[in-house]
Protein backbone atom coordinates (compact mmCIF):
# COMPACT_ATOMS: atom_id res chain seq x y z
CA UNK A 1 16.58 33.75 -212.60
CA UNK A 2 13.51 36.08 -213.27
CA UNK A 3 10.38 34.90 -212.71
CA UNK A 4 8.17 34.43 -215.98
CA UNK A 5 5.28 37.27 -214.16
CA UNK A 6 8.17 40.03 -213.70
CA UNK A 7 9.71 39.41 -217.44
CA UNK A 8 9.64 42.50 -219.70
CA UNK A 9 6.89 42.36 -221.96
CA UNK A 10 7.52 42.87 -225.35
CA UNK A 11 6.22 42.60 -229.33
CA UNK A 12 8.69 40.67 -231.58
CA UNK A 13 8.78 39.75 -234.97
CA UNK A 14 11.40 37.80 -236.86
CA UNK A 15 11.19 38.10 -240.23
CA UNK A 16 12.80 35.82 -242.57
CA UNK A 17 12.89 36.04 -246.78
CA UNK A 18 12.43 32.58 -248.35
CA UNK A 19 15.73 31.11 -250.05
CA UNK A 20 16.45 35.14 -250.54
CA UNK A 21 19.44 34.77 -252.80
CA UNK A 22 17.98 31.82 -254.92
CA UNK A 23 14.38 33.39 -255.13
CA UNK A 24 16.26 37.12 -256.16
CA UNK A 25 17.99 35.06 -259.16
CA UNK A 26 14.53 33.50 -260.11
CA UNK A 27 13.03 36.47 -259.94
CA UNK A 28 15.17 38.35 -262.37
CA UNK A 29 15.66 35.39 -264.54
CA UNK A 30 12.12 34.05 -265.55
CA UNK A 31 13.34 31.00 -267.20
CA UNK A 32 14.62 29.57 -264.04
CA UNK A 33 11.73 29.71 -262.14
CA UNK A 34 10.23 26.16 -260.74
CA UNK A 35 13.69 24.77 -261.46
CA UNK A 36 16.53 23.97 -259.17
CA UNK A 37 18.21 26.56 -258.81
CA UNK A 38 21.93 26.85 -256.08
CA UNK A 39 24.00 30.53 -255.73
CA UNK A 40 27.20 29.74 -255.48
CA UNK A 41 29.76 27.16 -256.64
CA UNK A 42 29.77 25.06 -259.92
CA UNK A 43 29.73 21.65 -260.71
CA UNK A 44 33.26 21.17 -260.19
CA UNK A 45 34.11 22.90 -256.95
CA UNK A 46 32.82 25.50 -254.44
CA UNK A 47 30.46 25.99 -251.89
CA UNK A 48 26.21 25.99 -251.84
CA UNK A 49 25.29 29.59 -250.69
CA UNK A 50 21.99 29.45 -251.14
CA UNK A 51 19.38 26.58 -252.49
CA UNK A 52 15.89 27.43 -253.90
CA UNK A 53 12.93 25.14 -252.70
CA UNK A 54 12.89 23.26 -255.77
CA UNK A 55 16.27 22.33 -255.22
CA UNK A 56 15.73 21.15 -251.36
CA UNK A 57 13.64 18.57 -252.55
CA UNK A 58 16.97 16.86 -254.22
CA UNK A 59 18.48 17.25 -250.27
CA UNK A 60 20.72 20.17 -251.26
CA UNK A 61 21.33 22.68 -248.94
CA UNK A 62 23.42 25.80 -248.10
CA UNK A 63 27.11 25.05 -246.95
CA UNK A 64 26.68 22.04 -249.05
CA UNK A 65 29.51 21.29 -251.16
CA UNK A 66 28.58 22.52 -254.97
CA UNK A 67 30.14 18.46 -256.14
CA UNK A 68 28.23 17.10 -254.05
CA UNK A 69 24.97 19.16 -255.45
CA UNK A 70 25.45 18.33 -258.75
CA UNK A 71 25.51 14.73 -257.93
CA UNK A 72 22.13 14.94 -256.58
CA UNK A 73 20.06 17.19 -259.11
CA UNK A 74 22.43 16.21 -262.83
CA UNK A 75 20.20 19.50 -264.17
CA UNK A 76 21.00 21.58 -261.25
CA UNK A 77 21.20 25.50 -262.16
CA UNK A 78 23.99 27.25 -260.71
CA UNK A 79 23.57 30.78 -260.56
CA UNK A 80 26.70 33.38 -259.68
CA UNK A 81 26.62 35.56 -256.58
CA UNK A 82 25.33 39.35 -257.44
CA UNK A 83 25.79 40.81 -253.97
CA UNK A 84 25.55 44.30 -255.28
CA UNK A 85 21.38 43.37 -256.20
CA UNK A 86 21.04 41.24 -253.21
CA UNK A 87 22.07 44.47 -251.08
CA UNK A 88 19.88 46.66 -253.09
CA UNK A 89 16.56 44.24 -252.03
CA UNK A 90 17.79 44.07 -248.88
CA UNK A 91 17.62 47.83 -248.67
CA UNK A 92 13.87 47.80 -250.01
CA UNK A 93 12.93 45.65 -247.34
CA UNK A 94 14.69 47.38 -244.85
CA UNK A 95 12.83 50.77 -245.40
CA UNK A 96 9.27 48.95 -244.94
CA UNK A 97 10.18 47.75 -241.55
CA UNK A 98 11.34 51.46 -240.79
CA UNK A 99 7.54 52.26 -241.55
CA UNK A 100 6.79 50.27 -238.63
CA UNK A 101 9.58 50.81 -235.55
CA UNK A 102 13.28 52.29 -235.34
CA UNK A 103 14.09 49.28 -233.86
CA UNK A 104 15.56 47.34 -236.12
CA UNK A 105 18.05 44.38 -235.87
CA UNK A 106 19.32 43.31 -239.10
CA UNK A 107 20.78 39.84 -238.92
CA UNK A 108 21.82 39.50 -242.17
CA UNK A 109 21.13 40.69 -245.41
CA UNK A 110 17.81 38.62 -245.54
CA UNK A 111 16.63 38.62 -241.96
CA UNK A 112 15.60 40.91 -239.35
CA UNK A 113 13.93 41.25 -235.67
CA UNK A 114 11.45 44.16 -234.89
CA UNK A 115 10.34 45.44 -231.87
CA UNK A 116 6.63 46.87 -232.30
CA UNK A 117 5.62 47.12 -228.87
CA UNK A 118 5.60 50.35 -229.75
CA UNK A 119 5.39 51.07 -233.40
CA UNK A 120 4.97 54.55 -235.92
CA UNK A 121 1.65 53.34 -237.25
CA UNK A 122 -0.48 52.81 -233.66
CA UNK A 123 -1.27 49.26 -234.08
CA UNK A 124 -1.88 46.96 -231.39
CA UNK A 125 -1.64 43.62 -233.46
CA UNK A 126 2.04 42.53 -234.02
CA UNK A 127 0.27 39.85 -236.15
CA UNK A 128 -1.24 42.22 -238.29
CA UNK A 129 1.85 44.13 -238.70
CA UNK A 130 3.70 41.09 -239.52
CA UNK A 131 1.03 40.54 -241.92
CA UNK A 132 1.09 44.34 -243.64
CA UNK A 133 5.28 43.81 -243.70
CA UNK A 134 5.20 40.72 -245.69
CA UNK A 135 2.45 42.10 -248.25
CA UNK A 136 4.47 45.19 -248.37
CA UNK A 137 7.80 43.40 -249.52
CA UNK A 138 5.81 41.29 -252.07
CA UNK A 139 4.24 43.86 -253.15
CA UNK A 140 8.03 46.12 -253.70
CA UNK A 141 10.39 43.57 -254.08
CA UNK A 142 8.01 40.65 -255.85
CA UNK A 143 9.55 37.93 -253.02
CA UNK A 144 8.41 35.84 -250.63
CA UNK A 145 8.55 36.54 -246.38
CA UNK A 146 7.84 34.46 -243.63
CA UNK A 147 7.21 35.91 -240.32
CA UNK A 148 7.58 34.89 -236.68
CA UNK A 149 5.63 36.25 -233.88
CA UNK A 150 6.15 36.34 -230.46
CA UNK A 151 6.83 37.73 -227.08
CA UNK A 152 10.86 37.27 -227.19
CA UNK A 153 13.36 36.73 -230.25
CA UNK A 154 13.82 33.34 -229.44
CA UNK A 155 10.77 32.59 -229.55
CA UNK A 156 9.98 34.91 -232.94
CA UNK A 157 13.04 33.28 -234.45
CA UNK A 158 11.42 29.24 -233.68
CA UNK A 159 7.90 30.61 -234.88
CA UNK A 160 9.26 32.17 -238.33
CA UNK A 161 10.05 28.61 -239.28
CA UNK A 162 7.15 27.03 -238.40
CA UNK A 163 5.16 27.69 -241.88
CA UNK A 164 7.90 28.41 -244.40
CA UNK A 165 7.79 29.33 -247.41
CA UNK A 166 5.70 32.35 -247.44
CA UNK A 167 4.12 31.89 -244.12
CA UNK A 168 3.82 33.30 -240.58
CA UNK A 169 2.96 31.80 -237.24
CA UNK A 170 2.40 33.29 -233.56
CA UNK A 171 3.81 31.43 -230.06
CA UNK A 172 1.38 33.49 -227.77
CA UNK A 173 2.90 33.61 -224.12
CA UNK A 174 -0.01 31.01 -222.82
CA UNK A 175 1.00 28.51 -225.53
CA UNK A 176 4.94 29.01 -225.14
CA UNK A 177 5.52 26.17 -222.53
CA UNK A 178 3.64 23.69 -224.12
CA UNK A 179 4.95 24.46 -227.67
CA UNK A 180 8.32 24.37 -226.50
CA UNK A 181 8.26 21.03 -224.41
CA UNK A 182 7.07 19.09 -227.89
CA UNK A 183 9.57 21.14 -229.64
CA UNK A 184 12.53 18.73 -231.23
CA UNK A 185 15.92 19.57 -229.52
CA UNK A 186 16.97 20.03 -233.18
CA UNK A 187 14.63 22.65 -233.95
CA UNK A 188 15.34 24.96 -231.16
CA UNK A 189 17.41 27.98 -232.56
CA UNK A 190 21.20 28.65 -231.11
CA UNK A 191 21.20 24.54 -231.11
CA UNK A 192 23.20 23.25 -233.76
CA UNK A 193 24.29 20.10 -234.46
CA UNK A 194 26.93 19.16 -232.26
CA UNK A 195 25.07 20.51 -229.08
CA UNK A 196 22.01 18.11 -230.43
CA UNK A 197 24.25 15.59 -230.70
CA UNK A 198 25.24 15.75 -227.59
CA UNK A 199 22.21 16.40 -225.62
CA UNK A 200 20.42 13.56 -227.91
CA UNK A 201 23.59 10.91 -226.00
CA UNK A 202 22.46 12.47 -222.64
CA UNK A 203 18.53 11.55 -223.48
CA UNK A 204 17.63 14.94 -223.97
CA UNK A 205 15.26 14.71 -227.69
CA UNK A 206 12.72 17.37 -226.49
CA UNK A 207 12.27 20.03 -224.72
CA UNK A 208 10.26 18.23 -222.06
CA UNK A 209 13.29 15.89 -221.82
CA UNK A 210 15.27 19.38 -221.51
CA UNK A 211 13.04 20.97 -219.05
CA UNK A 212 13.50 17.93 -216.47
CA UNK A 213 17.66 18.78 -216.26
CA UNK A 214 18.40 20.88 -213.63
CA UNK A 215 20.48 24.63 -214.04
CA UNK A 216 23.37 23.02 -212.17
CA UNK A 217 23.44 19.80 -214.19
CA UNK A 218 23.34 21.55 -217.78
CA UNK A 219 25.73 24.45 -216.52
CA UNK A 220 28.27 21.28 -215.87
CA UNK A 221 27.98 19.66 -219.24
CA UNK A 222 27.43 23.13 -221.26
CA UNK A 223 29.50 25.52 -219.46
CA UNK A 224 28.19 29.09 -219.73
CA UNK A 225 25.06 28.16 -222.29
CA UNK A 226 23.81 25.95 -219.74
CA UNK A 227 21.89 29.00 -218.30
CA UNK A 228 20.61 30.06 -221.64
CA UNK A 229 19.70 26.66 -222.27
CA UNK A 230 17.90 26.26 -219.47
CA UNK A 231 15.52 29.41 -219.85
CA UNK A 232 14.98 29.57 -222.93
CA UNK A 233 12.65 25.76 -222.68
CA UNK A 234 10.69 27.76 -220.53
CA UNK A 235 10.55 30.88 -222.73
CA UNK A 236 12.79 32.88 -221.09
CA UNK A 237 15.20 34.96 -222.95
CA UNK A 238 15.92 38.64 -222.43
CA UNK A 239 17.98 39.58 -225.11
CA UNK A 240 16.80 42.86 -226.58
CA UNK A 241 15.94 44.07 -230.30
CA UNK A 242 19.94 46.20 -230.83
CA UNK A 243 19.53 47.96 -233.86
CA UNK A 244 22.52 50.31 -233.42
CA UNK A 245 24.09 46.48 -233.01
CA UNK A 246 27.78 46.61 -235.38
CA UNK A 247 28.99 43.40 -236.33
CA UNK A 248 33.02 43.50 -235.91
CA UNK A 249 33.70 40.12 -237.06
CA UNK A 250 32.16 36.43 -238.46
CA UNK A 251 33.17 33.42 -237.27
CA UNK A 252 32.42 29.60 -236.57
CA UNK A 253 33.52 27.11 -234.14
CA UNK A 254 33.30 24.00 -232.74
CA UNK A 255 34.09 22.32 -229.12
CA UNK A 256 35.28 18.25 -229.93
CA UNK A 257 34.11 15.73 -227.03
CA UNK A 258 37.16 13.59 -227.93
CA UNK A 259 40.35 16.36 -228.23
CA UNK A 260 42.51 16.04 -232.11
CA UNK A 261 45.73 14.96 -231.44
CA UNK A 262 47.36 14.61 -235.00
CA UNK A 263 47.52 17.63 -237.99
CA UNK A 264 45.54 15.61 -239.87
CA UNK A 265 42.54 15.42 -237.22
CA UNK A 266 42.82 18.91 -237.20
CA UNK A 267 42.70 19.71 -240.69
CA UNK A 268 39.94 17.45 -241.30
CA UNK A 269 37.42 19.23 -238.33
CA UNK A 270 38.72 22.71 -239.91
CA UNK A 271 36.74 21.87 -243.23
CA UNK A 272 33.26 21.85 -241.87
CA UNK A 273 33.86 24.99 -239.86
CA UNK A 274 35.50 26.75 -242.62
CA UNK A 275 32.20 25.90 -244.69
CA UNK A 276 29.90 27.13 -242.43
CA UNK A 277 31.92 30.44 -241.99
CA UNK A 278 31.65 30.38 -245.85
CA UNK A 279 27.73 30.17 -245.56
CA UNK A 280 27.52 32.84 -242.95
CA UNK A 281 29.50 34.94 -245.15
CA UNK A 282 27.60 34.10 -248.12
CA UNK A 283 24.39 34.91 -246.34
CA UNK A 284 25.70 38.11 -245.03
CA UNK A 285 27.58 39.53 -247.69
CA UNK A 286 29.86 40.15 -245.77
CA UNK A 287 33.91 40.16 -246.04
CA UNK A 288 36.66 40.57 -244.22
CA UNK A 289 40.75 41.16 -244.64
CA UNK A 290 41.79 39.43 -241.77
CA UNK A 291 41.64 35.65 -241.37
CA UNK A 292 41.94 34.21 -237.70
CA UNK A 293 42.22 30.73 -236.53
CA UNK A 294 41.63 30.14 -232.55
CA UNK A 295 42.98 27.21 -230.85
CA UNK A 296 41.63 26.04 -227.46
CA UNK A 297 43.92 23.17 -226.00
CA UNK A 298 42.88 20.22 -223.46
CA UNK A 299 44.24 22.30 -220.61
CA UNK A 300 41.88 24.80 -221.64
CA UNK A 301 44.67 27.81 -223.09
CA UNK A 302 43.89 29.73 -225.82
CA UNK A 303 45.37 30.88 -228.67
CA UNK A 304 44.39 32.89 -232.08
CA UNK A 305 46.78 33.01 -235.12
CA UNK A 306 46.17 35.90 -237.73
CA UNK A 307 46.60 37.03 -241.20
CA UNK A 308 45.51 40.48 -242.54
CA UNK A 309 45.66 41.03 -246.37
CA UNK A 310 45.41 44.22 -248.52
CA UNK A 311 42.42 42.41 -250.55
CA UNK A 312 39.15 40.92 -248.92
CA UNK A 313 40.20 36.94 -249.61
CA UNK A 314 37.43 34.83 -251.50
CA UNK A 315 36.48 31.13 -249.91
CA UNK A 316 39.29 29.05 -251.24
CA UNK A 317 41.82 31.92 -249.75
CA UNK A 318 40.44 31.86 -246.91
CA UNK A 319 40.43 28.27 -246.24
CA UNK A 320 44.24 27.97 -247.52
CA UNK A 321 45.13 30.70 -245.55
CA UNK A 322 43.02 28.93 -242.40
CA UNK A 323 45.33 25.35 -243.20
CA UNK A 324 48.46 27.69 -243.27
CA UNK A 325 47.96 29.40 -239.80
CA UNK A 326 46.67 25.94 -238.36
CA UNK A 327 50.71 24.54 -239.97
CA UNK A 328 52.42 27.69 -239.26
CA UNK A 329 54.18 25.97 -236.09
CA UNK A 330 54.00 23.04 -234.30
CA UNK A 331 50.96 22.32 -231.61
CA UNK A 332 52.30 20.33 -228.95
CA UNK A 333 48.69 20.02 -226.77
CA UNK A 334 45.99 18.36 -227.93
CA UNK A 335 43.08 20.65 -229.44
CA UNK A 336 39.64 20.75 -227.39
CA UNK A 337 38.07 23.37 -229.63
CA UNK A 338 38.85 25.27 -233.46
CA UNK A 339 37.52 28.57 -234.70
CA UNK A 340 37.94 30.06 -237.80
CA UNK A 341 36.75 33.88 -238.69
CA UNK A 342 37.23 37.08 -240.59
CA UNK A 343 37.76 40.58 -239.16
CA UNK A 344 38.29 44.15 -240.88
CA UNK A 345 35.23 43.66 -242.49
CA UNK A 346 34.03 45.50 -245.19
CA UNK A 347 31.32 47.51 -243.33
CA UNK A 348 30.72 50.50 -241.54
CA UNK A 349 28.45 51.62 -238.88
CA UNK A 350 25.42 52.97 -239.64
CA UNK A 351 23.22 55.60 -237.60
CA UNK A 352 21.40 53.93 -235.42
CA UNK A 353 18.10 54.59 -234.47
CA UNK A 354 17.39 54.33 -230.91
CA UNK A 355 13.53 54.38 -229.27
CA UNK A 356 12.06 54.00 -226.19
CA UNK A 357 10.81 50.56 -225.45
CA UNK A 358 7.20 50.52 -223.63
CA UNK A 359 6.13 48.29 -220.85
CA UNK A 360 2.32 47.63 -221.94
CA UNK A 361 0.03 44.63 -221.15
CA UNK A 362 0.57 41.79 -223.85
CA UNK A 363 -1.75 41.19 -226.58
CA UNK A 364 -0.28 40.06 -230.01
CA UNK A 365 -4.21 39.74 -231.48
């Protein structure tokens, strides 16, 4: 493990637009502003894409089922998708952070990191910067940003969070420790629910409680992300900003403490996968031709089943074409993990834009 004195110095920001596809929809339709507002669905069936603030106050959120939103807020607004305009925002935006740096990582069609260690305009404030960028898209787009600040892109990614809607915040690399050891184990990012689950049965509700596991102990219940786990509580991560990065596919999965045993087991832990590959795709915009299920059995074998159409699928395909691959013969092993995801997706690779990233003594003021 590096030692935190010898890790690579760098400027991060993570910025994030607020409820993106719910505030564009406001935006262009003034009568729906300061009402509850969903993309996505419609009373009767579907899925939640995207939920504006006034909405989350009901408890409705993205992935949600579009039933079960209209049961909570009975004047709910639901609003169709319009990727074509979300794209065209995300474009605008896009250009302002290429003000800044070439390096760029888009994670979806609402969020990005930027590396401004060394940026176009000279500035030695990444706050600042993050500051000018979120003016700048209000100013263009008339929407919202939040921005994350930090000295890594996990730690950019936590910060962005911290003062949402239409906020920023800073994790200097003093403070990092000590912010993350009071951080909930919920709230760290790359921890979803399961994992929390799971850590929350082992004691582990902090990241103090985290910190006091050892690497060996956390590699044996977490495998591989043990070792990520384990830095990243004491601000360690090394991942660079990749913005010649091409996405090739979009998945979800999940890893069951107790293995399914019956087709019915399995088709019931398919559904929430299958909804949050739906919400990744819905955030995205992404789509994809080919539909693959992965199988991991109890004696830890692998398999993938696939389906490639002529059409990109919509969400209902997809998940009937997800049951039919999981039915299409018998499985004789118990399951330990499922995936589902799309491939042949419906983008191509951009130039990228490379730069060279500068070693410089840290100073985000």
């Amino acid at each position: 493990m590096m030692e935190p004195e010898k890790l690579p110095v760098r400027k991060i920001i993570h910025v994030d637009m607020d409820a993106f596809y719910a505030s564009v929809e406001q935006l262009d339709h003034p009568q729906w502003r300061g009402k509850p507002l969903v993309v996505g669905g419609n009373e009767a069936r579907g899925v939640v894409a995207a939920a504006s603030y006034e909405a989350r106050k009901y408890g409705i959120h993205s992935a949600m089922s579009s039933a079960l939103a209209a049961k909570k807020c009975p004047h709910l607004i639901f609003a169709p998708h319009r990727f074509d305009r979300y794209r065209e925002i995300s474009h605008q935006i896009r250009e302002i952070f290429y003000e800044y740096t070439d390096l760029v990582e888009p994670l979806s069609l609402d969020e990005a990191f930027l590396d401004v260690t060394e940026n176009k305009k000279g500035l030695k404030s990444a706050i600042l910067i993050a500051r000018q960028i979120r003016e700048k898209i209000k100013e263009k787009t008339g929407l919202n940003a939040s921005a994350g600040v930090s000295y890594n892109k996990f730690l950019a990614k936590t910060a962005s969070d911290l003062n949402k809607p239409n906020g920023q915040a800073v994790i200097l690399p003093e403070e990092a420790e000590a912010f993350l050891e009071k951080l909930p184990i919920g709230k760290f990012f790359g921890i979803g629910k399961v994992t929390a689950e799971k850590m929350q049965k082992l004691g582990i509700h902090t990241g103090k409680d985290l910190k006091e596991f050892s690497l060996q102990f956390l590699t044996k219940k977490f495998g591989k992300s043990g070792l990520h786990y384990f830095n990243i509580v004491r601000g360690i991560h090394l991942s660079e900003v990749q913005p010649h990065r091409v996405r090739k596919s979009l998945s979800a999965e999940n890893t069951f403490e107790k293995d399914l045993i019956t087709l019915a087991e399995m088709e019931e832990n398919l559904r929430p996968i299958f909804e949050e590959v739906i919400r990744r795709i819905e955030k995205s915009g992404i789509k994809g031709r080919t539909v693959t299920l992965k199988l991991k059995f109890s004696d830890f074998t692998l398999q993938t089943r696939s389906k490639t159409l002529e059409q990109y699928p919509e969400a209902e395909m997809i998940w009937q074409f997800g049951l039919e691959l999981l039915r299409q013969e018998d499985i004789q092993k118990p399951i330990r993990l499922l995936g589902l995801g799309i491939s042949n997706l419906n983008i191509t690779e951009e130039q990228a834009h490379f730069g060279e990233q500068l070693r410089i003594p840290f100073s985000l003021e």
